[in-house]
Each structure stands twice: as C-alpha cells, then as structure tokens.
C-alpha atoms as a PDB file:
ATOM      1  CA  UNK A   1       0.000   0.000   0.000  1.00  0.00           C
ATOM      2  CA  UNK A   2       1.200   3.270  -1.250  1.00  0.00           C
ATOM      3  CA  UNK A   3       2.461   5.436   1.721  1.00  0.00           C
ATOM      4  CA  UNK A   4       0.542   8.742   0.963  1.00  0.00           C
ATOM      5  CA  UNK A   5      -2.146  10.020  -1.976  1.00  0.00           C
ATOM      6  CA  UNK A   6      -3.450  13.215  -2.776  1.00  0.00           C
ATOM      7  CA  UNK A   7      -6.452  11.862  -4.451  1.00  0.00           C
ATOM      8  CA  UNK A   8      -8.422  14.691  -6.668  1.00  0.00           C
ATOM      9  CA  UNK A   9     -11.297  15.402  -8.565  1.00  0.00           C
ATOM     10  CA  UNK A  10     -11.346  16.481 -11.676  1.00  0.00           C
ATOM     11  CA  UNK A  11     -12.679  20.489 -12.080  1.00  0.00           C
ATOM     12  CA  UNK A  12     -16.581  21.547 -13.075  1.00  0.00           C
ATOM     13  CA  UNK A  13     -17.318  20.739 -16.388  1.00  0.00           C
ATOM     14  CA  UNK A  14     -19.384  21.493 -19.126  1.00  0.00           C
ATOM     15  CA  UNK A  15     -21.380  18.318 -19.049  1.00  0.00           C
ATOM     16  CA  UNK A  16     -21.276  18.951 -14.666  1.00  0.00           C
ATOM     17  CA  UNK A  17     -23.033  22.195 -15.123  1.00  0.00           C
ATOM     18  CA  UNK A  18     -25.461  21.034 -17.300  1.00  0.00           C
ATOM     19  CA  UNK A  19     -26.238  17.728 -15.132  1.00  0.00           C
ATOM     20  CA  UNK A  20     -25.476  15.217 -17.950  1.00  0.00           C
ATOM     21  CA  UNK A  21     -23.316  11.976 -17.089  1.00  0.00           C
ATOM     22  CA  UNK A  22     -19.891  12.313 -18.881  1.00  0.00           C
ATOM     23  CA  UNK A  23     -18.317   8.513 -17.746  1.00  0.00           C
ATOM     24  CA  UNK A  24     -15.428   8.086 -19.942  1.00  0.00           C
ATOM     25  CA  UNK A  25     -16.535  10.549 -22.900  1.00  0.00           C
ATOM     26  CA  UNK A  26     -15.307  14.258 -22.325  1.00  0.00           C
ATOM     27  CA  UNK A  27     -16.504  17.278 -21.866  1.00  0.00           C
ATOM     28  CA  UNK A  28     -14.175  20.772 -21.220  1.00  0.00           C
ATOM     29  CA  UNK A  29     -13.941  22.372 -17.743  1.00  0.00           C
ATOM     30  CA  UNK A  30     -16.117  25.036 -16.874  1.00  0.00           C
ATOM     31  CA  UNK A  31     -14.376  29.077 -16.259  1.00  0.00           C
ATOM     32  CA  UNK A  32     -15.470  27.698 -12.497  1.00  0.00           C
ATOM     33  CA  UNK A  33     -13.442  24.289 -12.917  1.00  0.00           C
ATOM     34  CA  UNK A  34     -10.691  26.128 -14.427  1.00  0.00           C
ATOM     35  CA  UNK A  35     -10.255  27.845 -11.222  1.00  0.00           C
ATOM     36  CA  UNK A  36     -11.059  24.912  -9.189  1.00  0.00           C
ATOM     37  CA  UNK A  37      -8.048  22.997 -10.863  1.00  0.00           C
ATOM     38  CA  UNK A  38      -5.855  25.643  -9.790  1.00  0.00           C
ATOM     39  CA  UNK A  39      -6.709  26.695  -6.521  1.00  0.00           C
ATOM     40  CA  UNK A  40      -6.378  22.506  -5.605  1.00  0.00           C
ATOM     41  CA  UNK A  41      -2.819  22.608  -6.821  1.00  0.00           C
ATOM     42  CA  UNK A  42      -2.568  25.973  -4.470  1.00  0.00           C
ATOM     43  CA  UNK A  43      -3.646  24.349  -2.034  1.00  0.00           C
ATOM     44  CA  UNK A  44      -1.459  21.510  -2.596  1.00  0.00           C
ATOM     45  CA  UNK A  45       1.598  23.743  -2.670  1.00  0.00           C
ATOM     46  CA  UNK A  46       0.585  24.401   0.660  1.00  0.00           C
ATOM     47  CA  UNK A  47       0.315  20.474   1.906  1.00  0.00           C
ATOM     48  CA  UNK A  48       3.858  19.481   0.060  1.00  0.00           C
ATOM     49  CA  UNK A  49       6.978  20.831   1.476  1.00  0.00           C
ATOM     50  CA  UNK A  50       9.067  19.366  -1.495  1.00  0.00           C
ATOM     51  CA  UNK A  51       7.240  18.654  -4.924  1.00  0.00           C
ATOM     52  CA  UNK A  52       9.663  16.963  -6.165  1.00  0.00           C
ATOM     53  CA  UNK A  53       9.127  13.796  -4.446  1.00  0.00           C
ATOM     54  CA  UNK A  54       5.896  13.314  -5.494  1.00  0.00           C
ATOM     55  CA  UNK A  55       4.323  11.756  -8.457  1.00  0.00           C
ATOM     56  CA  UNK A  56       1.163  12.927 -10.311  1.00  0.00           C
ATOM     57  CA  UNK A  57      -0.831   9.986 -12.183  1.00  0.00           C
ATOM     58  CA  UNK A  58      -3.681  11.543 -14.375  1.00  0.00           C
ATOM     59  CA  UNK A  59      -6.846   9.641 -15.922  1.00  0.00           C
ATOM     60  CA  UNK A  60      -6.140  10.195 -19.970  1.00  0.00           C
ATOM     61  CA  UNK A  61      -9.314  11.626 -20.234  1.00  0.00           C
ATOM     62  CA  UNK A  62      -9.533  15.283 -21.299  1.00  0.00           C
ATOM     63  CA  UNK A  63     -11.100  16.408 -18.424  1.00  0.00           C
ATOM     64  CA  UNK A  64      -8.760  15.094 -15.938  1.00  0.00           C
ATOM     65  CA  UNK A  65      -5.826  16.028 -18.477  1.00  0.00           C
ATOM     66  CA  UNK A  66      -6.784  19.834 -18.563  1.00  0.00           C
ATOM     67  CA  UNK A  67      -7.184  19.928 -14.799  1.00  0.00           C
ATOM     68  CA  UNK A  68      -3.855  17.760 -14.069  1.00  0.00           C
ATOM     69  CA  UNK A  69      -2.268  20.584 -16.340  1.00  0.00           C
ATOM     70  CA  UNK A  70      -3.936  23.324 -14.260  1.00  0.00           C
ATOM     71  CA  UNK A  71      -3.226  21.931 -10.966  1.00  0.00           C
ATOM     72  CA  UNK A  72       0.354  21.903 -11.976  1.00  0.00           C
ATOM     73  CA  UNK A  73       0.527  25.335 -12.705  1.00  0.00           C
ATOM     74  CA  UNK A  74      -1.124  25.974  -9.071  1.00  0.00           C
ATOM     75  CA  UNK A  75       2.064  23.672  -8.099  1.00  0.00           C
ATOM     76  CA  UNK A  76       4.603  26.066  -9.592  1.00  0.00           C
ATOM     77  CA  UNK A  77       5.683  22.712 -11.634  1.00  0.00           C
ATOM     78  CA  UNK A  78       5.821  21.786 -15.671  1.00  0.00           C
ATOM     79  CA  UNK A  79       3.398  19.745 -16.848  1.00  0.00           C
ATOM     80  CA  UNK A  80       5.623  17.349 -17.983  1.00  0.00           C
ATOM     81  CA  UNK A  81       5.380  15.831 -14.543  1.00  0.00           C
ATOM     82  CA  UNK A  82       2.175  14.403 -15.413  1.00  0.00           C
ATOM     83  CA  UNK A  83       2.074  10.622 -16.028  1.00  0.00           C
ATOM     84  CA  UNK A  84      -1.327   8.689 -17.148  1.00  0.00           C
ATOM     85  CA  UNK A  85      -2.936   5.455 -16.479  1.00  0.00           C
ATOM     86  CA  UNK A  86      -6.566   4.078 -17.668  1.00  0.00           C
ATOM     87  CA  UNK A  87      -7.036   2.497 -14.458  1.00  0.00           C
ATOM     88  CA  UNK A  88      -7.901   5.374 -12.510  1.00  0.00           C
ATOM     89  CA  UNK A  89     -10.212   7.168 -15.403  1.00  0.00           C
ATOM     90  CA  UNK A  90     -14.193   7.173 -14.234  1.00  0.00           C
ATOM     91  CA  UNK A  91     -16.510   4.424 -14.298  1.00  0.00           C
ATOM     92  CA  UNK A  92     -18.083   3.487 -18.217  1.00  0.00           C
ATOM     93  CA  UNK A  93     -21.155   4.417 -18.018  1.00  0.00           C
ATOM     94  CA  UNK A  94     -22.355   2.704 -21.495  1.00  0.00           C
ATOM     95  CA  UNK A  95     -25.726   3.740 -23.000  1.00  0.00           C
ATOM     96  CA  UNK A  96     -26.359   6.868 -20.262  1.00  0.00           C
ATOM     97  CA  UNK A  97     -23.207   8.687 -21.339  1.00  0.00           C
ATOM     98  CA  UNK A  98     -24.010  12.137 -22.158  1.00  0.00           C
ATOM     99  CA  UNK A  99     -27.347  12.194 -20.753  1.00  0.00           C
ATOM    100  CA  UNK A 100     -29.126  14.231 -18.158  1.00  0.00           C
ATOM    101  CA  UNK A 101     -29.035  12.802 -14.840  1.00  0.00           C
ATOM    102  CA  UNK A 102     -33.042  14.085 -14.710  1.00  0.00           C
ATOM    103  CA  UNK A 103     -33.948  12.293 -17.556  1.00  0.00           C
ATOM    104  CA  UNK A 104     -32.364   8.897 -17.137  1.00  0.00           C
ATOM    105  CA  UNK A 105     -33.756   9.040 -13.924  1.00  0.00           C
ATOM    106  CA  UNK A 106     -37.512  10.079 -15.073  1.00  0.00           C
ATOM    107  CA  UNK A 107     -37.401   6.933 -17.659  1.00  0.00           C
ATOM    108  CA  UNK A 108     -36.238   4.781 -14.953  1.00  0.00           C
ATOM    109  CA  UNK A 109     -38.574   5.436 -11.672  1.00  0.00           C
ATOM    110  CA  UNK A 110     -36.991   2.474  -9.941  1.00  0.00           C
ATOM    111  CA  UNK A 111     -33.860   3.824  -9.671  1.00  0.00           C
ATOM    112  CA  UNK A 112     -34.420   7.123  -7.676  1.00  0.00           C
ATOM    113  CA  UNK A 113     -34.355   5.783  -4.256  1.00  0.00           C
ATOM    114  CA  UNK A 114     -31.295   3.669  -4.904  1.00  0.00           C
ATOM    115  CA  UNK A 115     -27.146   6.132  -3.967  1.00  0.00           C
ATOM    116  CA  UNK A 116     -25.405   3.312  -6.781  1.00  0.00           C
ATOM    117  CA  UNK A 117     -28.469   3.890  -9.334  1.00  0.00           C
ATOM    118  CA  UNK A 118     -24.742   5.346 -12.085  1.00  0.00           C
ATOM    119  CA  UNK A 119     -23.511   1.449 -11.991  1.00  0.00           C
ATOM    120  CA  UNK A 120     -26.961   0.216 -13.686  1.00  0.00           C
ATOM    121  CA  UNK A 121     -25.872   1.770 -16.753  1.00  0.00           C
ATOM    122  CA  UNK A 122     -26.991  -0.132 -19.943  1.00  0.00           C
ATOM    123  CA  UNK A 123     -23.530  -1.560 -21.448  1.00  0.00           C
ATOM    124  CA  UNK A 124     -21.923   0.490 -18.226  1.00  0.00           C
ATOM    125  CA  UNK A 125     -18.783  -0.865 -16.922  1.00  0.00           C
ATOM    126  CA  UNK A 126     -19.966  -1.928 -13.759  1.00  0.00           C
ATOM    127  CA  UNK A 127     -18.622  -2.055  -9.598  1.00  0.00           C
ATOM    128  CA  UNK A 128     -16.792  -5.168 -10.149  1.00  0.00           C
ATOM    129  CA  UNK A 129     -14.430  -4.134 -13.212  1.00  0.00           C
ATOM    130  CA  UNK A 130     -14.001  -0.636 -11.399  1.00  0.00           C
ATOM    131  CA  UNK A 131     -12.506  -2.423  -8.715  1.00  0.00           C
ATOM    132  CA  UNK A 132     -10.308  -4.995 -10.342  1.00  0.00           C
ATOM    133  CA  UNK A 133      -8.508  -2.364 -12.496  1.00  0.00           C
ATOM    134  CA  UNK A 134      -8.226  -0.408  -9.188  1.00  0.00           C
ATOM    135  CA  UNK A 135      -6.573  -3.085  -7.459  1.00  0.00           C
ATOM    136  CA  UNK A 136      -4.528  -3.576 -10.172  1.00  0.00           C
ATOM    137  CA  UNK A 137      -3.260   0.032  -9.905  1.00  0.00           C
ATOM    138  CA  UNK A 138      -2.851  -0.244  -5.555  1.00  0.00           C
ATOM    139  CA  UNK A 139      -1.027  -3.671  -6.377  1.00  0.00           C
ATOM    140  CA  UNK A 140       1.995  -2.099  -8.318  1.00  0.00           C
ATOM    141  CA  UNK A 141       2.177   0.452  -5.524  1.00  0.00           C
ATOM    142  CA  UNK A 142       4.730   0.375  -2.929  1.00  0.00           C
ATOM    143  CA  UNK A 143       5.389   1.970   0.802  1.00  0.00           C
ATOM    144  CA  UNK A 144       7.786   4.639  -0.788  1.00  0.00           C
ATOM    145  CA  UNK A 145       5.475   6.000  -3.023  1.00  0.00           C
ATOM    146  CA  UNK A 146       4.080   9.638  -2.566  1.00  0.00           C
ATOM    147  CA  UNK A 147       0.831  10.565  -5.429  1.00  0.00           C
ATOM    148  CA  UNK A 148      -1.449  13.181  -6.668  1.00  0.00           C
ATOM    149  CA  UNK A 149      -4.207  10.823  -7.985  1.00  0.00           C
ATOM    150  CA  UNK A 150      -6.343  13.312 -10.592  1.00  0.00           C
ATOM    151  CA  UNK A 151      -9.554  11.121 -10.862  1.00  0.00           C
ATOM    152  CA  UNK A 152     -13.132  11.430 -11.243  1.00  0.00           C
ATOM    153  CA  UNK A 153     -16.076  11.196  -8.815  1.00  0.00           C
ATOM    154  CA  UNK A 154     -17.732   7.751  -9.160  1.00  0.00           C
ATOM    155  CA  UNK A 155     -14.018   6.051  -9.744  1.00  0.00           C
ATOM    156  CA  UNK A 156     -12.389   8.461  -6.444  1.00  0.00           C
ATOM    157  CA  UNK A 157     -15.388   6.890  -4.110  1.00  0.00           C
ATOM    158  CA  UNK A 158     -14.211   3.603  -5.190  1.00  0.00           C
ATOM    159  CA  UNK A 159     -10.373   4.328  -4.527  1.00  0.00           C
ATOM    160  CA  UNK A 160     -11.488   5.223  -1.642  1.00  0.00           C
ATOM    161  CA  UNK A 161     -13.542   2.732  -0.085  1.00  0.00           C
ATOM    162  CA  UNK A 162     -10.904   0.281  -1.564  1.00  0.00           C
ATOM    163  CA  UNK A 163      -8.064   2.155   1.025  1.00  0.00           C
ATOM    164  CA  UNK A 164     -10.637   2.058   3.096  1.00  0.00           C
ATOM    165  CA  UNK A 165     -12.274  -1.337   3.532  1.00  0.00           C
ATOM    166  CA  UNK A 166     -15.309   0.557   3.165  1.00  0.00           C
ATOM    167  CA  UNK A 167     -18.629  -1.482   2.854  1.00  0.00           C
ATOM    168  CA  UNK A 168     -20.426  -1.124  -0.972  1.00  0.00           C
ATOM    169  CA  UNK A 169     -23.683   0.510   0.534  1.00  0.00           C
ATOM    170  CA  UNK A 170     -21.545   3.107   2.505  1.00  0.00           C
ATOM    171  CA  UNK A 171     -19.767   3.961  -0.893  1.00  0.00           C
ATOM    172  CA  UNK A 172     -22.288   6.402  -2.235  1.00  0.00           C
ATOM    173  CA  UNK A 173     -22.645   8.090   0.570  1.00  0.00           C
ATOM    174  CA  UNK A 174     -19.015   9.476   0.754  1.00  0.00           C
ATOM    175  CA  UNK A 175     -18.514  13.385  -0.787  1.00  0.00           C
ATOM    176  CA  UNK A 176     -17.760  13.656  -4.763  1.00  0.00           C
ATOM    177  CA  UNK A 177     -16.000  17.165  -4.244  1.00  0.00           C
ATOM    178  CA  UNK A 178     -14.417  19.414  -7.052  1.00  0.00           C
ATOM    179  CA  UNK A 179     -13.296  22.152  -4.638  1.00  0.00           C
ATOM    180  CA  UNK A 180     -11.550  19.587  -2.196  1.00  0.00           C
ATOM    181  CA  UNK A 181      -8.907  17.129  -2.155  1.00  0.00           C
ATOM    182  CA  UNK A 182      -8.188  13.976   0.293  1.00  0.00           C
ATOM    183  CA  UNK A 183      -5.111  13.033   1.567  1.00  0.00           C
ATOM    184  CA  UNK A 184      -4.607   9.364   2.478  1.00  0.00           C
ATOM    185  CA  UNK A 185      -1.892   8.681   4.784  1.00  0.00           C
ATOM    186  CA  UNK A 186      -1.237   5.304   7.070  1.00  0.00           C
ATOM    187  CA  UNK A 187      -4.769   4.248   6.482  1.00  0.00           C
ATOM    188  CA  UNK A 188      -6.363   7.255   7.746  1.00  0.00           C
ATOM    189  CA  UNK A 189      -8.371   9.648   5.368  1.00  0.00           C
ATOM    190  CA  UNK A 190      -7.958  13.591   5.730  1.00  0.00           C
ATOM    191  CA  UNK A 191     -10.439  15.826   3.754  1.00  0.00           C
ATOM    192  CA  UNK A 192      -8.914  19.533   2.352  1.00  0.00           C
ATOM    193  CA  UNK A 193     -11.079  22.062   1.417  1.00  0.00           C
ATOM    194  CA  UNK A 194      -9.773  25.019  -0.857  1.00  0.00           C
ATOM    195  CA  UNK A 195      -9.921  28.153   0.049  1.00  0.00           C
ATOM    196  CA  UNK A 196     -12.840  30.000  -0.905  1.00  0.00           C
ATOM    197  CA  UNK A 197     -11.309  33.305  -1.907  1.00  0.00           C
ATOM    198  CA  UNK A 198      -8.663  30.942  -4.436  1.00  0.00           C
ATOM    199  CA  UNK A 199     -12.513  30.382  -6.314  1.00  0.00           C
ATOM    200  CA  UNK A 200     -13.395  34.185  -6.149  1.00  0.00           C
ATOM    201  CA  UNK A 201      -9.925  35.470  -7.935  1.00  0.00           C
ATOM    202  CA  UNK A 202      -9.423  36.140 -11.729  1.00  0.00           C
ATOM    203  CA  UNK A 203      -7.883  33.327 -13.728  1.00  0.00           C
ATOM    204  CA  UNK A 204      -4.562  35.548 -14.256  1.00  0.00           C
ATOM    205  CA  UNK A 205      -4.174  36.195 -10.670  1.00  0.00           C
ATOM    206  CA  UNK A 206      -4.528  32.127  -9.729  1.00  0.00           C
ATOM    207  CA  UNK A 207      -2.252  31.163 -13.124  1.00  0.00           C
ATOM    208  CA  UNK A 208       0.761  33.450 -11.132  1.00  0.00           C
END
C-alpha cells in the first residue's frame, strides 16, 4: 500500500453544469473548474513541502488532463510531470453517457431511491471491473510511493472505499468534491477544502 495520496477530482465541467453523465466521454472544464483545478494545486503547494518527491498519475481523459495541467501550474511545476494510467479514469457508463441525470432518472422510476443507481448503466462498466482495475493500480504500488491521484467522482469513491475497507452501501454516501482534495496517509483519510477566496480570484491572478 502506497504510503501517501493526494487523491483529486477532476474540475466543473461542461457536461457537470449542465447535469449530464460524462463517464469516460469528455466534456471541457467550466471558467469555475478552471479555477477549481488551480486553486487545488494551491492548495497543494501548501500540503507538500518538497514537490519533487511526489508523483502525479492523471486519468487520460480530457477532463482530468486539462485539470492535471492546471493543478500543476497551481504547483509552480511543468506539466511534464504528469504521467497517465486508464485504471484510474471514471466508471463506463455505457448507454447513459451524455445524458441528463433528470432524464435517465424520469425513464427509470426504480432507480431514484437507490445512492449506486450510475452502476446500472446499460452496457456500463460496472462495480466489479471498477474495482479490479483499481486493485490492479494499488497492487503495483509500494510503501515509498508519494501521489497526486487526478480522478473522477464515481471512480475516487471507489479508490477510496478500496483504502478504506469501506462497505459497498456506505460507498455512495461518501462526498464527490471538485473544490476539495483527500489526503490518504497510514490508512487514515484527511479531507482539504480550498480556500474560498482561491474560487473568487481572476484566472490571471490564480495562473501566477
């Protein structure tokens, strides 16, 4: 088990704002999850006493790309410090990709009382292959190892639980924050909010 992650979300998005389910298709960050991505690598200036022995493993997908990029400007770093891996990108969520949350859920009455109702997706990917490309990721991990995990929100509950031991119907209950970061260290989880003025500042005054 690694010995510390900085595991993030990735910044609001298009698709976020407009409550449609992005899975692994793409949609751009918002001006809001521009500044998000920034202000989280800000803050993780602040955590980190030397960058430099940290990693930072990205999902490929754009969204996670633009707001690894982002948070290493927040860093003070290049981006060519970002590595990728599949195995940490969000959940497939087959047929329901790129549709709203209110409609899926309007066709589909059943669902509404139920936190997992993303992992019923039609052709979705599913809990159990989430977790067995997770584990492969943790598995090739060692005590040494100190990384900033950019993930996504259904796919960073499961990391989670998985460091965890956390039980499958206490999964959905846990946060899905873009304007907070955890830091797992020793088997013990520490939320980190942002500061709220980093949100309220202009782009060119967060890029500096």
């Amino acid at each position: 088990m690694p010995a510390e992650l900085y595991i993030l979300r990735h910044g609001q998005t298009r698709f976020n704002a407009e409550r449609r389910l992005q899975g692994q298709c793409n949609s751009p960050l918002t001006t809001l999850g521009e500044q998000q991505a920034r202000a989280m690598g800000i803050t993780l200036q602040q955590q980190i006493s030397d960058i430099h022995q940290w990693r930072i493993i990205s999902s490929p997908l754009g969204r996670t790309l633009q707001t690894s990029q982002l948070v290493c400007e927040g860093l003070g770093i290049s981006r060519t410090a970002i590595a990728t891996d599949a195995r940490v990108q969000e959940v497939g969520l087959g047929q329901w990709e790129q549709c709203q949350i209110s409609e899926i859920l309007a066709a589909n009455p059943e669902l509404q009382h139920r936190q997992d109702w993303y992992l019923q997706a039609p052709q979705g990917e599913g809990f159990d292959a989430t977790c067995v490309r997770l584990k492969s990721w943790l598995s090739e991990l060692n005590a040494t190892d100190k990384l900033i995990v950019v993930s996504h929100g259904l796919t960073g509950m499961i990391l989670r639980a998985l460091l965890l031991n956390i039980p499958y119907d206490k999964i959905w209950l846990q946060e899905r924050p873009q304007d907070a970061l955890f830091h797992y260290r020793q088997g013990t989880l520490q939320r980190i909010a942002v500061e709220p003025q980093l949100l309220r500042q202009p782009n060119a005054a967060l890029a500096g």
